[in-house]
C-alpha atoms as a PDB file:
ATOM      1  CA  UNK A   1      26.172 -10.385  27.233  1.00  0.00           C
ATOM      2  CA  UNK A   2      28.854 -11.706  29.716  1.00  0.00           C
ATOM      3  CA  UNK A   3      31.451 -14.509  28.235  1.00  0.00           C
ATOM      4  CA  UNK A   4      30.872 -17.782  27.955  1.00  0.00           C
ATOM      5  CA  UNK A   5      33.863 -19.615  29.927  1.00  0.00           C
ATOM      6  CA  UNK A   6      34.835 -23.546  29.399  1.00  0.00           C
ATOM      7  CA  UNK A   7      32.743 -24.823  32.312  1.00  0.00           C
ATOM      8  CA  UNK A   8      29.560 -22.731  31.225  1.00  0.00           C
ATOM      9  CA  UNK A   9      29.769 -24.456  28.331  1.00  0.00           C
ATOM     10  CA  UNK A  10      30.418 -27.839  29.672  1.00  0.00           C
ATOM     11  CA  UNK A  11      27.268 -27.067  31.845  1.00  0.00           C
ATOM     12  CA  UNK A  12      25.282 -25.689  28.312  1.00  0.00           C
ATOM     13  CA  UNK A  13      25.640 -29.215  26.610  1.00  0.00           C
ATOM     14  CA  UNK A  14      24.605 -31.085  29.468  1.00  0.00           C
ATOM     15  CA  UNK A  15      21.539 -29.295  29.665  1.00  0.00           C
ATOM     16  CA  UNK A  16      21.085 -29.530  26.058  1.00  0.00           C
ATOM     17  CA  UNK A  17      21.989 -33.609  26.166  1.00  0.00           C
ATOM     18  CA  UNK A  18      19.384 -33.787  28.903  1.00  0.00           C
ATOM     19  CA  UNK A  19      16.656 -31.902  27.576  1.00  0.00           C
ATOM     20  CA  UNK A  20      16.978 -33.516  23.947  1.00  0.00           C
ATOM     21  CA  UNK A  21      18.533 -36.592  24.148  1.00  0.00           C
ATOM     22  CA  UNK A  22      22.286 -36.841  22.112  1.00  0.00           C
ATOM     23  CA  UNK A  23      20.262 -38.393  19.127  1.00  0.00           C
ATOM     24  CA  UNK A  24      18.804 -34.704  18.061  1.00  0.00           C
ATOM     25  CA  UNK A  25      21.358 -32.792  19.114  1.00  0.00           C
ATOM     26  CA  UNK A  26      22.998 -32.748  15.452  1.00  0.00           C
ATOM     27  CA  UNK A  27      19.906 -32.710  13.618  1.00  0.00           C
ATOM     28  CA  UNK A  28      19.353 -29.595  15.607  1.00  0.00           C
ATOM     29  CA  UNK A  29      22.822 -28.231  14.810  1.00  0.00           C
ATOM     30  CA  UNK A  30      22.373 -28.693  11.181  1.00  0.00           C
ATOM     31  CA  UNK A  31      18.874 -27.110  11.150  1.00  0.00           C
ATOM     32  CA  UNK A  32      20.215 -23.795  13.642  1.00  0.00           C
ATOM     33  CA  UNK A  33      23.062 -23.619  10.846  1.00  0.00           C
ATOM     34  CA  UNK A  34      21.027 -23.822   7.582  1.00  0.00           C
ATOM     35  CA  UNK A  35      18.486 -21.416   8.694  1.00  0.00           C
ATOM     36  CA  UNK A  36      21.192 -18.821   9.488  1.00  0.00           C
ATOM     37  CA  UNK A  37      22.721 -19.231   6.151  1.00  0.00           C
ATOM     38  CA  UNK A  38      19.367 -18.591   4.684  1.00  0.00           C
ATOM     39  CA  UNK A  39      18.917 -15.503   6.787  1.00  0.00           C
ATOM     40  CA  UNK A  40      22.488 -13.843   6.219  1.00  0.00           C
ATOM     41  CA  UNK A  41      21.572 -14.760   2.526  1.00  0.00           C
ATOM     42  CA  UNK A  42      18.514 -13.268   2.534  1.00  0.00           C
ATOM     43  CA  UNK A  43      20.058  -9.785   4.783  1.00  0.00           C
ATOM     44  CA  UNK A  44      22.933  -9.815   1.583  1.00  0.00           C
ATOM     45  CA  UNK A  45      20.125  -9.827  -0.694  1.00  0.00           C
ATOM     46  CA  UNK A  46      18.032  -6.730   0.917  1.00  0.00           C
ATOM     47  CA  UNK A  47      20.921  -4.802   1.191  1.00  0.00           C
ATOM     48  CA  UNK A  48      21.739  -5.375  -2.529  1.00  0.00           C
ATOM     49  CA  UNK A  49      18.187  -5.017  -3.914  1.00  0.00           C
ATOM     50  CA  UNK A  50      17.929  -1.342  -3.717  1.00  0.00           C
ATOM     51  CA  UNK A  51      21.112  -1.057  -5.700  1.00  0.00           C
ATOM     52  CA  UNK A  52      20.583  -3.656  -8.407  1.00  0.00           C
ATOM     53  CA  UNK A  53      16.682  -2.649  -9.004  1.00  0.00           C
ATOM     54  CA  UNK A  54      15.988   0.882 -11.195  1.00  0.00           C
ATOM     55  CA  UNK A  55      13.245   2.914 -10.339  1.00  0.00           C
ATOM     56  CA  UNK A  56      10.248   2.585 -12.797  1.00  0.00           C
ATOM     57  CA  UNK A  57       9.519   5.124 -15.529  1.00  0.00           C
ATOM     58  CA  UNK A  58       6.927   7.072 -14.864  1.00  0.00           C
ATOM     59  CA  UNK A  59       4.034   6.760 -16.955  1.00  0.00           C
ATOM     60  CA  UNK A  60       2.439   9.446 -18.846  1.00  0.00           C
ATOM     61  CA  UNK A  61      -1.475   9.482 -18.722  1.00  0.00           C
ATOM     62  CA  UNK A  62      -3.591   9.273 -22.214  1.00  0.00           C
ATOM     63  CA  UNK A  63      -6.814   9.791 -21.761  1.00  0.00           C
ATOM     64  CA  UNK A  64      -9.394   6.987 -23.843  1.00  0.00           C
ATOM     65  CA  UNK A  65     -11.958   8.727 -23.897  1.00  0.00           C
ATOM     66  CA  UNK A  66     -13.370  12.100 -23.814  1.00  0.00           C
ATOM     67  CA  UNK A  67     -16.051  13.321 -21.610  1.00  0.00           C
ATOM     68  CA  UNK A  68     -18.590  15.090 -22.069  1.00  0.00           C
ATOM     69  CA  UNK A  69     -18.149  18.656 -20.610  1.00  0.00           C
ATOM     70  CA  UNK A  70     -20.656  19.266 -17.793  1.00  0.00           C
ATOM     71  CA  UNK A  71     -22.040  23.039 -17.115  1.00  0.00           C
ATOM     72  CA  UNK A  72     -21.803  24.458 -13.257  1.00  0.00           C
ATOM     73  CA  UNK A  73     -25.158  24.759 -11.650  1.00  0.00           C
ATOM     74  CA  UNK A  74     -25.736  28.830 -10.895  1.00  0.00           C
ATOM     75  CA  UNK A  75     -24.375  29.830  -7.509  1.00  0.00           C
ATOM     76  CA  UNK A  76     -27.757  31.569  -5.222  1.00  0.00           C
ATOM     77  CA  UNK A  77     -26.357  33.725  -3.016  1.00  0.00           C
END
């Protein structure tokens, strides 16, 4: 992604002041800047998870009830 110079950016907000009127423009800036706090919160708190969560114990299986055992059928060759 090339540099963004001092005219480019002159040009940038004039676009932006055209296309939304200078009335949104902060309302916009505060929104852009809250959600990428929530992301880069959210990214910290991924990377983190694995660390701060420990793996279940594995359950051992008890039977409730017994079956009934069930004789094979005789193979026919």
């Amino acid at each position: 992604m090339p540099n963004l110079g001092g005219w480019e950016i002159v040009i940038l907000v004039g676009v932006l002041l055209l296309l939304f009127g200078a009335k949104r423009l902060p309302t916009m800036a505060r929104s852009v800047g809250q959600s990428a706090r929530i992301f880069k919160g959210e990214m910290k708190g991924l990377r983190d998870e694995p660390t701060a969560a420990a793996p279940a114990p594995e359950r051992e299986y008890t039977p409730t009830a017994v079956l009934p055992a069930v004789a094979e059928a005789p193979r026919t060759p």
